[in-house]
C-alpha atoms as a PDB file:
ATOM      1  CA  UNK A   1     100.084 110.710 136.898  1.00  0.00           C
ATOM      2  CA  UNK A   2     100.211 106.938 137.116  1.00  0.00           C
ATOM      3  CA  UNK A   3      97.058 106.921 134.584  1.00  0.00           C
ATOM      4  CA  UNK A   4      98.792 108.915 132.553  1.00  0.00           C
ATOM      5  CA  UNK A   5     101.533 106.613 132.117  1.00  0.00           C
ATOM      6  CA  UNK A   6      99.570 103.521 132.287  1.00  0.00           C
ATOM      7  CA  UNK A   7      97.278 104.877 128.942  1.00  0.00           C
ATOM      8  CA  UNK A   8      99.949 106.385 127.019  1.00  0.00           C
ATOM      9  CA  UNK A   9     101.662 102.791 127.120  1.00  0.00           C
ATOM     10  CA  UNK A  10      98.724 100.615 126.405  1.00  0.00           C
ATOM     11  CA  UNK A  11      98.136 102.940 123.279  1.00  0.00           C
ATOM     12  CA  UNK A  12     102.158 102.213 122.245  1.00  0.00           C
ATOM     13  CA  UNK A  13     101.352  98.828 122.790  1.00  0.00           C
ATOM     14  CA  UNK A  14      98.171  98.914 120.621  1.00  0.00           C
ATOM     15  CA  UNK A  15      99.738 100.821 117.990  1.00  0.00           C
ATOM     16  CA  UNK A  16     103.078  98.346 117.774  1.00  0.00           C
ATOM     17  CA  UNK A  17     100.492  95.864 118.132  1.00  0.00           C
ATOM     18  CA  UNK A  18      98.814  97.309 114.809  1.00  0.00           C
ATOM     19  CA  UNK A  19     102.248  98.092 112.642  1.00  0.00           C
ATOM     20  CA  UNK A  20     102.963  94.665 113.141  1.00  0.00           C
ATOM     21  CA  UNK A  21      99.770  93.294 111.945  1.00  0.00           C
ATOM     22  CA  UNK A  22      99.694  95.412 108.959  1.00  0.00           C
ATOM     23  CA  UNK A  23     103.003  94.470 108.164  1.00  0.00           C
ATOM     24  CA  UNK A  24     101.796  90.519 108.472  1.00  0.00           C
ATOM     25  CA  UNK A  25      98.977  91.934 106.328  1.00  0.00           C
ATOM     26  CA  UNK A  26     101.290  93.239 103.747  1.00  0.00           C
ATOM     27  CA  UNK A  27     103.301  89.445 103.579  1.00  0.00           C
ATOM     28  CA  UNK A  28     100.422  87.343 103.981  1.00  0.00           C
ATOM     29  CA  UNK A  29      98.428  89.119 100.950  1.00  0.00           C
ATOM     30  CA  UNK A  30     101.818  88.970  98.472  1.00  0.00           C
ATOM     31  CA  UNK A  31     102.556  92.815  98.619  1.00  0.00           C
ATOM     32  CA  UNK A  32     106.130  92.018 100.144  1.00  0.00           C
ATOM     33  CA  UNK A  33     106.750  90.261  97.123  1.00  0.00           C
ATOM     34  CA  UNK A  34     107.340  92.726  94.742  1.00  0.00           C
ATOM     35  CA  UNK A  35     107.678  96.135  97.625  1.00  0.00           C
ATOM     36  CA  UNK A  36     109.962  96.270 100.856  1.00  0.00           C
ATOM     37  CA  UNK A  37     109.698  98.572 103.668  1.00  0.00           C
ATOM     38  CA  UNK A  38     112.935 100.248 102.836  1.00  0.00           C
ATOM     39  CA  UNK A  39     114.460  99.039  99.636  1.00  0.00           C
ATOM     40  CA  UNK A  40     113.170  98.698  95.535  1.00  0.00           C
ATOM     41  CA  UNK A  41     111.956  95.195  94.903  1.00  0.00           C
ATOM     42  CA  UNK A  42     110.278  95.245  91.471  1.00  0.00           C
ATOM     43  CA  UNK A  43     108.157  97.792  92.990  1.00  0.00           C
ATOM     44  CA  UNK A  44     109.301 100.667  95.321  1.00  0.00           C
ATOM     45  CA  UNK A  45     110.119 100.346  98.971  1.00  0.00           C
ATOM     46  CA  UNK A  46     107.250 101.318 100.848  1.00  0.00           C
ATOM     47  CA  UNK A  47     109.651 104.171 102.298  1.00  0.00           C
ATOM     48  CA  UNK A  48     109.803 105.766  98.935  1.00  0.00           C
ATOM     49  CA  UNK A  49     106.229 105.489  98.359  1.00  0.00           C
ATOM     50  CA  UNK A  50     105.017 107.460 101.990  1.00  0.00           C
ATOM     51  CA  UNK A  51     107.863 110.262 101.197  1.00  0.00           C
ATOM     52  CA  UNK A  52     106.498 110.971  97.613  1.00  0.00           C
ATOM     53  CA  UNK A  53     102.999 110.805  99.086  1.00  0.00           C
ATOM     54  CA  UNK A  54     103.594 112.670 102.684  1.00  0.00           C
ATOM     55  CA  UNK A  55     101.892 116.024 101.280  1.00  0.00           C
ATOM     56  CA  UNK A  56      99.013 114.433  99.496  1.00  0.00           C
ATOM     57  CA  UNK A  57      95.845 114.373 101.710  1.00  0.00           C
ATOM     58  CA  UNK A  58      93.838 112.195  98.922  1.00  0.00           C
ATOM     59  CA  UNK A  59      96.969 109.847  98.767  1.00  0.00           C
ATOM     60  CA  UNK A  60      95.521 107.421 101.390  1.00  0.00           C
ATOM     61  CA  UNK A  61      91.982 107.194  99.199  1.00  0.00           C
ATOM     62  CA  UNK A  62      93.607 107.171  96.144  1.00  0.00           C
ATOM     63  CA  UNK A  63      96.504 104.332  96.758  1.00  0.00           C
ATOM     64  CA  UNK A  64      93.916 101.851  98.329  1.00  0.00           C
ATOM     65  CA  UNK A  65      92.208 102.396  95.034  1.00  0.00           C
ATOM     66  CA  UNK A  66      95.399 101.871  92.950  1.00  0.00           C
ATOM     67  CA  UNK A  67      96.160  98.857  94.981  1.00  0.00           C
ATOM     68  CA  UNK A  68      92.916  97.344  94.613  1.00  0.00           C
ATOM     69  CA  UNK A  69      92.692  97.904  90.795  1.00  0.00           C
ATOM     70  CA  UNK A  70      96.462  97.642  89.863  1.00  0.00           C
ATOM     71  CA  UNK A  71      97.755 100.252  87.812  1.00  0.00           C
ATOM     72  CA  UNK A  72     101.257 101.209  85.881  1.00  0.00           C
ATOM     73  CA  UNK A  73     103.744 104.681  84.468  1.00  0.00           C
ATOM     74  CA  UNK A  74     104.127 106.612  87.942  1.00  0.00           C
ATOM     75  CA  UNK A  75     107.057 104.081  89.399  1.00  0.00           C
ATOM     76  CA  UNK A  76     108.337 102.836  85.903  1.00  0.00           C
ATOM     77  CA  UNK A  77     106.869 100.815  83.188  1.00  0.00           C
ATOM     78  CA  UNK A  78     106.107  97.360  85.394  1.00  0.00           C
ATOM     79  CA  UNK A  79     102.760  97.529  86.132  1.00  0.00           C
ATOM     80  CA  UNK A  80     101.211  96.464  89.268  1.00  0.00           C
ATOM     81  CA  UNK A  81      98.673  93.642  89.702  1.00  0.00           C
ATOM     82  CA  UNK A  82      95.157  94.264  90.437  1.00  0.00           C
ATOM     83  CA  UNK A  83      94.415  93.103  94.487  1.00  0.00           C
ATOM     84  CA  UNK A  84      91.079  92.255  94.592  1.00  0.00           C
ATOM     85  CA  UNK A  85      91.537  88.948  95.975  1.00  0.00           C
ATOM     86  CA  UNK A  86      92.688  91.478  99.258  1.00  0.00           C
ATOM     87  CA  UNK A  87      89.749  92.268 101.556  1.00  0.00           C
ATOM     88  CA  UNK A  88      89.691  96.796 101.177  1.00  0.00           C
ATOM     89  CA  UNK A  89      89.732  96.899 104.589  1.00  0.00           C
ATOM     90  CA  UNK A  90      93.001  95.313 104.667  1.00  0.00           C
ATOM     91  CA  UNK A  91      94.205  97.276 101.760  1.00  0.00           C
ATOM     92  CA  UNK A  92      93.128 100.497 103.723  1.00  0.00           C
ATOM     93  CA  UNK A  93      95.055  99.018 106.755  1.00  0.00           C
ATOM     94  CA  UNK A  94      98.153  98.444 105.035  1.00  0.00           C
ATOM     95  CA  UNK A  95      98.229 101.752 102.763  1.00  0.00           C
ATOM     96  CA  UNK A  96      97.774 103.358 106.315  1.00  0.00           C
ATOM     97  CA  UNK A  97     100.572 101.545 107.811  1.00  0.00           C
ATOM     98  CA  UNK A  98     102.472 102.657 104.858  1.00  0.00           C
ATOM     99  CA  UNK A  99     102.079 106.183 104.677  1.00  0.00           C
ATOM    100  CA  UNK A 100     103.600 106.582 108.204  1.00  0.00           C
ATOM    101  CA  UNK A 101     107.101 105.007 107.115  1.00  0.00           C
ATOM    102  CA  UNK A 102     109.741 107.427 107.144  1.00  0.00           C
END
């Protein structure tokens, strides 16, 4: 039982350990510039963008796409900035991290 414990906590450490890192990934790369986790910047909180996403299994694929190329017309008329100066495996970090704000 004492395993039990001791593994469920390491992976709650790993996975806090991972939110937070993605979340450094999302300031260090400029995202929290125009997007916050729970409020409209220029773009929309990252909140808003998991909830209209939650039922979309090709949302993860398709957002680390949008990020990467930029793209404008499904949050308003501002478009966003092409990423590529982001490594995708950060992108796909981040989007990840993203889609399991509630």
């Amino acid at each position: 039982m004492k395993f039990v414990f001791a593994v469920l906590f390491a992976f709650g450490v790993l996975l806090s350990g991972n939110v937070a890192a993605s979340e450094k990934l999302a300031q260090s790369s400029g995202c929290m510039t125009c997007h916050a986790i729970d409020r409209k910047v220029i773009g929309p909180s990252y909140k808003e963008i998991a909830a209209k996403y939650s039922n979309d299994k090709s949302a993860e694929a398709n957002l680390v796409k949008k990020v990467k190329a930029g793209g404008s017309g499904v949050w308003g008329s501002t478009p966003m900035p092409p990423n590529a100066h982001v490594k995708e495996d950060d992108i796909k970090a981040m989007v990840a991290w993203m889609l399991t704000l509630k």
